[in-house]
C-alpha atoms as a PDB file:
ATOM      1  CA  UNK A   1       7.726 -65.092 -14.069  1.00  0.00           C
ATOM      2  CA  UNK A   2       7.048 -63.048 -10.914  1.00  0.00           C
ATOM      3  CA  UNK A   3       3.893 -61.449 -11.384  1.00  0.00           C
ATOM      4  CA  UNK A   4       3.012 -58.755  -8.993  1.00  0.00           C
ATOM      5  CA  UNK A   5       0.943 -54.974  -8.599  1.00  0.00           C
ATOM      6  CA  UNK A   6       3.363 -52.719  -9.900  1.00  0.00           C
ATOM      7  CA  UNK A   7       2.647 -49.114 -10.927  1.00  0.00           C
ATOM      8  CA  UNK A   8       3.338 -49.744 -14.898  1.00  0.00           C
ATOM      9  CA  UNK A   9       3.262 -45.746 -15.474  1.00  0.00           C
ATOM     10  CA  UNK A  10       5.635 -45.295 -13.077  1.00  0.00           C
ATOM     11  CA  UNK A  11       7.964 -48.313 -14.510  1.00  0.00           C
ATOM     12  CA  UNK A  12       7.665 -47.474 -18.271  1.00  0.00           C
ATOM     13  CA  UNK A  13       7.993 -43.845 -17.981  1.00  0.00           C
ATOM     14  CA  UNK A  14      11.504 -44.686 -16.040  1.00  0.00           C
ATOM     15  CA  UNK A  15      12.896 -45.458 -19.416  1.00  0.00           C
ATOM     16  CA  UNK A  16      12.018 -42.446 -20.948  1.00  0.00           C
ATOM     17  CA  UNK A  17      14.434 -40.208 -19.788  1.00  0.00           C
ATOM     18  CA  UNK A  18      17.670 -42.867 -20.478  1.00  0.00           C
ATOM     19  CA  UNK A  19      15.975 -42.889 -24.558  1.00  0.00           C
ATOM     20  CA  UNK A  20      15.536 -39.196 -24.917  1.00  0.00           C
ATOM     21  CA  UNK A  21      18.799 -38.577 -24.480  1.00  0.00           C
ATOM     22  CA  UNK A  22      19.734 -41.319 -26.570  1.00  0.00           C
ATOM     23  CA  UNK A  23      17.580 -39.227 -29.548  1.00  0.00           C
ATOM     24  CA  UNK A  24      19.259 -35.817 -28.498  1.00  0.00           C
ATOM     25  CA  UNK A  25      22.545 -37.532 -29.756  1.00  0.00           C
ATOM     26  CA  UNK A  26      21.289 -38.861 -32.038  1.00  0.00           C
ATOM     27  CA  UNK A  27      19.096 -36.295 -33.800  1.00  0.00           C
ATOM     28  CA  UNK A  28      15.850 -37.945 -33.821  1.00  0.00           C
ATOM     29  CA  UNK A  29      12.450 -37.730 -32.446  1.00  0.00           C
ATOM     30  CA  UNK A  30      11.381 -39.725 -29.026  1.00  0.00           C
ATOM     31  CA  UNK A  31       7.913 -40.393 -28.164  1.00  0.00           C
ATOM     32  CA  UNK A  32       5.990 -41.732 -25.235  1.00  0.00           C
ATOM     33  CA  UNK A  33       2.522 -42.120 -25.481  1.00  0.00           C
ATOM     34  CA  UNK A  34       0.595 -43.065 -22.515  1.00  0.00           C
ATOM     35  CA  UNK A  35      -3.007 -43.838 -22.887  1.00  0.00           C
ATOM     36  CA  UNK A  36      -4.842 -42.042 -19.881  1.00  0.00           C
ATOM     37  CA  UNK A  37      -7.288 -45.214 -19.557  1.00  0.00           C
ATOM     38  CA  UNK A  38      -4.357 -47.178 -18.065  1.00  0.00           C
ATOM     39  CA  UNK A  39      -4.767 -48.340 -14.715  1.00  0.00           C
ATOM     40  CA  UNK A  40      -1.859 -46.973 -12.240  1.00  0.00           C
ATOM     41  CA  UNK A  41      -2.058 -50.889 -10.808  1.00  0.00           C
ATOM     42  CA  UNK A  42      -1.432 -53.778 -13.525  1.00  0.00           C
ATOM     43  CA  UNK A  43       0.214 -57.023 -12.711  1.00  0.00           C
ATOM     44  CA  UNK A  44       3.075 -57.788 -14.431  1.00  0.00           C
ATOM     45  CA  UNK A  45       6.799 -58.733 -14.125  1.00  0.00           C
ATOM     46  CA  UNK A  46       8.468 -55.937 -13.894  1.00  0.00           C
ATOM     47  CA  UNK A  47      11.654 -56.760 -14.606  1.00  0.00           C
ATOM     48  CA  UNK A  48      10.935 -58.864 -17.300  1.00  0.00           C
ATOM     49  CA  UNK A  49       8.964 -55.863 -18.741  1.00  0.00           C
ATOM     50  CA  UNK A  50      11.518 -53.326 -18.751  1.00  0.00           C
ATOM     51  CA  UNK A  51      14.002 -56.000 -20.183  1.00  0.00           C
ATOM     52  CA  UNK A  52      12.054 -56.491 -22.897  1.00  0.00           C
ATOM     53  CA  UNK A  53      11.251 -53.052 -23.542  1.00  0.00           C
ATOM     54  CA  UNK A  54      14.740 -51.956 -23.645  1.00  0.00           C
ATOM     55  CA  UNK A  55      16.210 -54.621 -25.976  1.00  0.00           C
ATOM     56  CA  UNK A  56      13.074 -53.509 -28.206  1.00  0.00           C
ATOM     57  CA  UNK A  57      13.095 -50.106 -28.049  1.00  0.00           C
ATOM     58  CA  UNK A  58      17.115 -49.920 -28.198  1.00  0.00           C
ATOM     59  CA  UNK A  59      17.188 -52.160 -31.485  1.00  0.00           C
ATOM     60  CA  UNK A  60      14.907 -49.499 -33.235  1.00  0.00           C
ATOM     61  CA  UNK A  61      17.427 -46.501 -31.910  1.00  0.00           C
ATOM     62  CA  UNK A  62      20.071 -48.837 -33.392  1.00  0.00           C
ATOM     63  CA  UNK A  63      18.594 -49.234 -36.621  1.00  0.00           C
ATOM     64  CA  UNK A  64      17.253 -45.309 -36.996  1.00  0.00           C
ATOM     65  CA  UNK A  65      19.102 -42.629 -38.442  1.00  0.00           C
ATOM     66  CA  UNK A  66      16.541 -39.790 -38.825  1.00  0.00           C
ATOM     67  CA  UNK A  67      12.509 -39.329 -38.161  1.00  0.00           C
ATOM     68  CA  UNK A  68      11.708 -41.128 -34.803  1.00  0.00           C
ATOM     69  CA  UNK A  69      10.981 -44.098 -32.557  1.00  0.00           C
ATOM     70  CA  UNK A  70       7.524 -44.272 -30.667  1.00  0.00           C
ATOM     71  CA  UNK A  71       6.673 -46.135 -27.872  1.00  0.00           C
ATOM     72  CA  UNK A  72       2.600 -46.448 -27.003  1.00  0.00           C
ATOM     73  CA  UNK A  73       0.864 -47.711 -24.779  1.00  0.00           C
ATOM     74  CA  UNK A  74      -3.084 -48.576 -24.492  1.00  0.00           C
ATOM     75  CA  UNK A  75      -5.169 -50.412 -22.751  1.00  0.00           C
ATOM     76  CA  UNK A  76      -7.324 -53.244 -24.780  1.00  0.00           C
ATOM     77  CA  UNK A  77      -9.584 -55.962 -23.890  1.00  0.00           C
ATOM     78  CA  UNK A  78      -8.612 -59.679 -24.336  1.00  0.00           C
ATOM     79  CA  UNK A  79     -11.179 -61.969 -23.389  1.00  0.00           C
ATOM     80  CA  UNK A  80     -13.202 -59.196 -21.584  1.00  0.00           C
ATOM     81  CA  UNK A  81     -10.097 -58.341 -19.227  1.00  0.00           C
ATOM     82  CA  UNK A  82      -8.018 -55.031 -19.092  1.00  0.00           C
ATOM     83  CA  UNK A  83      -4.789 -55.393 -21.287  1.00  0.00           C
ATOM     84  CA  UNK A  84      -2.084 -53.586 -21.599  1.00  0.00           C
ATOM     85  CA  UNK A  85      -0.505 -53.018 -25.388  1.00  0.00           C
ATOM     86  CA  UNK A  86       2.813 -51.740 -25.919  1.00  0.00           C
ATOM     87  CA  UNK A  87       3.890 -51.033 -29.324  1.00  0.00           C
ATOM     88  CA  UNK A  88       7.404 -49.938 -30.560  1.00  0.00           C
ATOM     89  CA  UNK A  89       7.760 -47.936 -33.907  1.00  0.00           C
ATOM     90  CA  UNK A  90      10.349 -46.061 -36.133  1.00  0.00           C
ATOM     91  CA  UNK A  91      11.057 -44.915 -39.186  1.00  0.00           C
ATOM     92  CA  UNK A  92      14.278 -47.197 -39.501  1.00  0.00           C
ATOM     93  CA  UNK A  93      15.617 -49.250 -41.763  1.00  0.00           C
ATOM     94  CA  UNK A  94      13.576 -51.960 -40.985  1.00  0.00           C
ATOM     95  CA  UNK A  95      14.030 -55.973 -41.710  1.00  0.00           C
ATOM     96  CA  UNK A  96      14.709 -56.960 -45.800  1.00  0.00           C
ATOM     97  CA  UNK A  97      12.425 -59.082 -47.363  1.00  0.00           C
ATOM     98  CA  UNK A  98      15.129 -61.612 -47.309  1.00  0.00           C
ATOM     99  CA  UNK A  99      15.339 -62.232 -44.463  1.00  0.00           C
END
C-alpha cells in the first residue's frame, strides 16, 4: 500500500461525474453524499481507493434497474482516531439467499 496526504474530496468526487452519466442512461438516481466533517487531508492510497470504489460502485449500477445507487461518506472514530466510512447502496437486485 502507498499511503500518503491526499485530498479524499477531491479524489472521490472525481468519480462522480463518470457514474452520473452512467444513471442518465440508465434511468436511475445517483447520489454523493459528502459529510462536511471530513477532513480535506486523509491518508490513504489513492489508487487503491478509487479501484475499489469503482469495482463497488459499478457492480451496484450493474445489478440496478430502477430507484438508485448511493455513495456516502462520513467520518467516524475507530479507536479515538478520525475515520473515514464509505458506504455503497442501491435498490438492486441484491445477492440470493443461496448464495
Amino acid at each position: 500500500m502507498n499511503y500518503e496526504a491526499v485530498d479524499i474530496i477531491k479524489e472521490v468526487t472525481s468519480l462522480c461525474p463518470t457514474f452520473k452519466m452512467r444513471a442518465q442512461i440508465r434511468k436511475i438516481k445517483w447520489i454523493c453524499k459528502i459529510d462536511r466533517l471530513i477532513p480535506t487531508t486523509f491518508n490513504t492510497d489513492a489508487g487503491r481507493l478509487k479501484r475499489i470504489l469503482i469495482n463497488l460502485i459499478g457492480n451496484s449500477f450493474k445489478f440496478t434497474t430502477k430507484g438508485f445507487v448511493k455513495m456516502n461518506l462520513s467520518l467516524i472514530k475507530v479507536l479515538e482516531k478520525d475515520a473515514i466510512k464509505i458506504s455503497i447502496t442501491d435498490t438492486g437486485r441484491g445477492i440470493s439467499k443461496k448464495d
